[in-house]
C-alpha atoms as a PDB file:
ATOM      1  CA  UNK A   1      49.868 -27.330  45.856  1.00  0.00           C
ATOM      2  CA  UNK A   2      50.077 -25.972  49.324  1.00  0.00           C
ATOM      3  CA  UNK A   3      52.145 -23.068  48.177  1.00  0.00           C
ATOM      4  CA  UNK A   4      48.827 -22.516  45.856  1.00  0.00           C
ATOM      5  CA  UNK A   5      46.296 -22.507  48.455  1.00  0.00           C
ATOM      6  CA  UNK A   6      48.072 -20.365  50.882  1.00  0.00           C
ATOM      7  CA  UNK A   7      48.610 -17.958  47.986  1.00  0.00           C
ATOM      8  CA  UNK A   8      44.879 -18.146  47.608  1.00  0.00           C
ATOM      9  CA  UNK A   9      44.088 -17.229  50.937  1.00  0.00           C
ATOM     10  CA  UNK A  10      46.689 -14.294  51.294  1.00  0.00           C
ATOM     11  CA  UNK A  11      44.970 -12.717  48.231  1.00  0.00           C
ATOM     12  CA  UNK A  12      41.743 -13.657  50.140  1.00  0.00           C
ATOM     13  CA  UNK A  13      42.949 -11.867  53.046  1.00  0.00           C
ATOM     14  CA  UNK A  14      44.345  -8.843  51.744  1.00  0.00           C
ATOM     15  CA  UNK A  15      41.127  -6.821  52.574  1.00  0.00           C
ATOM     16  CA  UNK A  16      41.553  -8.062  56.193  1.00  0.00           C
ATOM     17  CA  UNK A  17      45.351  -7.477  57.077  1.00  0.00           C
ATOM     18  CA  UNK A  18      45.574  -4.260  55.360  1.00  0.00           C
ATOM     19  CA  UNK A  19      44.126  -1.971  58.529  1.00  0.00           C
ATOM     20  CA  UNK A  20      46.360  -3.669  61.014  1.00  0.00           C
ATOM     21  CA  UNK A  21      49.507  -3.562  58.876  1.00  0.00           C
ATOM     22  CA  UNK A  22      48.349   0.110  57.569  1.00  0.00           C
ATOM     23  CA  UNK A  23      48.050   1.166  61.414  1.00  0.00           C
ATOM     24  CA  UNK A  24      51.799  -0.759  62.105  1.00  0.00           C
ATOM     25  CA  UNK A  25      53.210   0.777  59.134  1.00  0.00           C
ATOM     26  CA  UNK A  26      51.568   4.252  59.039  1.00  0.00           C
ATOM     27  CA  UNK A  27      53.696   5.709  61.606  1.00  0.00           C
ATOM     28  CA  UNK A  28      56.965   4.103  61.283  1.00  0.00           C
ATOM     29  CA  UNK A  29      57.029   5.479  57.232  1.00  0.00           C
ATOM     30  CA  UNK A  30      55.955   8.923  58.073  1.00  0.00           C
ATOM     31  CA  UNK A  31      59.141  10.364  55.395  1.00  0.00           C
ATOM     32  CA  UNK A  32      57.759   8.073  52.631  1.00  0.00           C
ATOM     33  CA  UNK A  33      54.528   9.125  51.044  1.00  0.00           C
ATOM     34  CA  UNK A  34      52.226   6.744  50.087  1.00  0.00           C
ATOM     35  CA  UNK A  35      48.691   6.604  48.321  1.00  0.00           C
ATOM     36  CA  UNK A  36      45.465   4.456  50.091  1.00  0.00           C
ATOM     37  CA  UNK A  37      45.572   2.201  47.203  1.00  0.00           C
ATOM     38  CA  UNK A  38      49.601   1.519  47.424  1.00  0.00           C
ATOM     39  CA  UNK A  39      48.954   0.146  51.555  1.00  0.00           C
ATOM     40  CA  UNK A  40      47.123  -2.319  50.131  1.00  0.00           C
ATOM     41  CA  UNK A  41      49.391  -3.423  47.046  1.00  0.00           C
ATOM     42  CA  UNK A  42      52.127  -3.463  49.667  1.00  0.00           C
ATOM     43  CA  UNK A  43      49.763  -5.702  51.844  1.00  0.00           C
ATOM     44  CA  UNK A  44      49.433  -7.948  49.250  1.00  0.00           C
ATOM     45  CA  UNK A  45      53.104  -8.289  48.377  1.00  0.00           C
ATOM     46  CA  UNK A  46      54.512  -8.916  52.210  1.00  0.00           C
ATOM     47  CA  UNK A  47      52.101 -11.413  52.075  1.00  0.00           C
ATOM     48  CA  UNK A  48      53.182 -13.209  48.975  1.00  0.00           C
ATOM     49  CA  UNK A  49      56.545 -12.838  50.049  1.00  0.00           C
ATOM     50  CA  UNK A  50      55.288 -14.955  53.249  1.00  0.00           C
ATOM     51  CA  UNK A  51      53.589 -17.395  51.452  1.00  0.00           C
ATOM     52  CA  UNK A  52      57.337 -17.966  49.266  1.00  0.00           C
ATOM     53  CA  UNK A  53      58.477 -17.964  52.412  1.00  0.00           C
ATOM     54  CA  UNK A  54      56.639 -20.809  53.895  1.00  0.00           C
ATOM     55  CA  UNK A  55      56.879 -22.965  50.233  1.00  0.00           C
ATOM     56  CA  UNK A  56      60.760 -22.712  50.802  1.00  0.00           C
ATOM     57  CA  UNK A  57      60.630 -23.742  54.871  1.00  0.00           C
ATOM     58  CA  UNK A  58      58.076 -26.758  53.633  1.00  0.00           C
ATOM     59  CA  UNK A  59      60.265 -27.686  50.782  1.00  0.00           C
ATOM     60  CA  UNK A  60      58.071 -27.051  48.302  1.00  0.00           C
ATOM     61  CA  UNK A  61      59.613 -25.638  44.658  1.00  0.00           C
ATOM     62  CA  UNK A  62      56.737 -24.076  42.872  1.00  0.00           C
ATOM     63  CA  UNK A  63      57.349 -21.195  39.861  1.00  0.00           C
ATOM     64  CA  UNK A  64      56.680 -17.972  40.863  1.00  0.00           C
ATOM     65  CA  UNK A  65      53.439 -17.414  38.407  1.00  0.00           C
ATOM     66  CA  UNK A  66      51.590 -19.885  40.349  1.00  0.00           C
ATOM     67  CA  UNK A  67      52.013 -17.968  43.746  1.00  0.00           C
ATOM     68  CA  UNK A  68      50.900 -14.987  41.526  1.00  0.00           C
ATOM     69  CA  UNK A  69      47.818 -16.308  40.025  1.00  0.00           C
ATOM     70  CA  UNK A  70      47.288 -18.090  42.984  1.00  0.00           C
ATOM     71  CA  UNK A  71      47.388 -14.399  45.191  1.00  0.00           C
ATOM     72  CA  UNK A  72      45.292 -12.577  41.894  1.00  0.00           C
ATOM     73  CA  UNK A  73      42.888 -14.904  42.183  1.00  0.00           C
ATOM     74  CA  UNK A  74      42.206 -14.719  45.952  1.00  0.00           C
ATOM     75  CA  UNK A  75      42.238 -11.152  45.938  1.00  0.00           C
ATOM     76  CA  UNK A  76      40.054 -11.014  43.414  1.00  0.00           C
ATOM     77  CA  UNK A  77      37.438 -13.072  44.232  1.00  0.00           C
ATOM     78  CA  UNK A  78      34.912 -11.288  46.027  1.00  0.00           C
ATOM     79  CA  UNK A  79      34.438  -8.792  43.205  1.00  0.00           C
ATOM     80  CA  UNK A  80      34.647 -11.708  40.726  1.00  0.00           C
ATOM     81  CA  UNK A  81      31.929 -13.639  42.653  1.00  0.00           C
ATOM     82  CA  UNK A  82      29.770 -10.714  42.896  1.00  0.00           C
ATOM     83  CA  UNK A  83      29.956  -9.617  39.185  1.00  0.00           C
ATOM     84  CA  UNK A  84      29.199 -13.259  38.616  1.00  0.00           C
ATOM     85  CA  UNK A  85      25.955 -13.234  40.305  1.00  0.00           C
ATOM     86  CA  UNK A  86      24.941  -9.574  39.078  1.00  0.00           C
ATOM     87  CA  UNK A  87      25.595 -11.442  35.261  1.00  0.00           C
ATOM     88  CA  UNK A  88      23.757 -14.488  35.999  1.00  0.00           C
ATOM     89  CA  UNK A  89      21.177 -12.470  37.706  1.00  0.00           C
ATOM     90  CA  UNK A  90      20.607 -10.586  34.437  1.00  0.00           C
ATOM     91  CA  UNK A  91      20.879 -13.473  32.358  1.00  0.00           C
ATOM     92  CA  UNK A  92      18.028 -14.751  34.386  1.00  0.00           C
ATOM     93  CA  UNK A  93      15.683 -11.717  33.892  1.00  0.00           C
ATOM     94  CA  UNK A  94      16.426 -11.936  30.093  1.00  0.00           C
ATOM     95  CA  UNK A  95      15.387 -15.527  29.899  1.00  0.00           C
ATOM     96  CA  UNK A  96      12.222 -14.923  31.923  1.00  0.00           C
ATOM     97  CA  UNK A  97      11.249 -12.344  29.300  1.00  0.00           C
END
């Protein structure tokens, strides 16, 4: 369970640690071309890789798909949480009619 919710929070906090690691990173792989969008997928999997990291130091054996979904569904939840307002929002206006 802990393995979960840190997985959570480094999907959470993708957005967040991508300009600092892009600005560490950035000049130290100068030879190796990369794309804006690719910083942050790499973002996202250091920080995975943490968060297995920290599940093996706490003891903690937890499959691989839950530190996944757990990651997907941090990084994903500010669009998900604003698409889900925008369709409740809507649903709203159709009911009032």
């Amino acid at each position: 369970m802990l393995t979960f919710i840190l997985a959570l929070i480094s999907g959470y906090s993708t957005n967040y640690v991508e300009p600092a690691l892009l600005t560490f990173l950035k000049p130290r792989l100068d030879s190796v071309h990369f794309d804006v969008g690719e910083y942050k997928t790499l973002t996202f999997i250091l920080l995975l890789f943490l968060v297995a990291i920290f599940g093996f130091l706490a003891n903690e054996t937890v499959p691989a798909f839950l530190i996944v979904l757990g990651g997907g569904l941090g990084l994903f939840s500010s669009p998900g949480i604003r698409a889900l307002k925008i369709f409740l929002d809507q649903r709203d206006k159709y009911d009032d009619e």
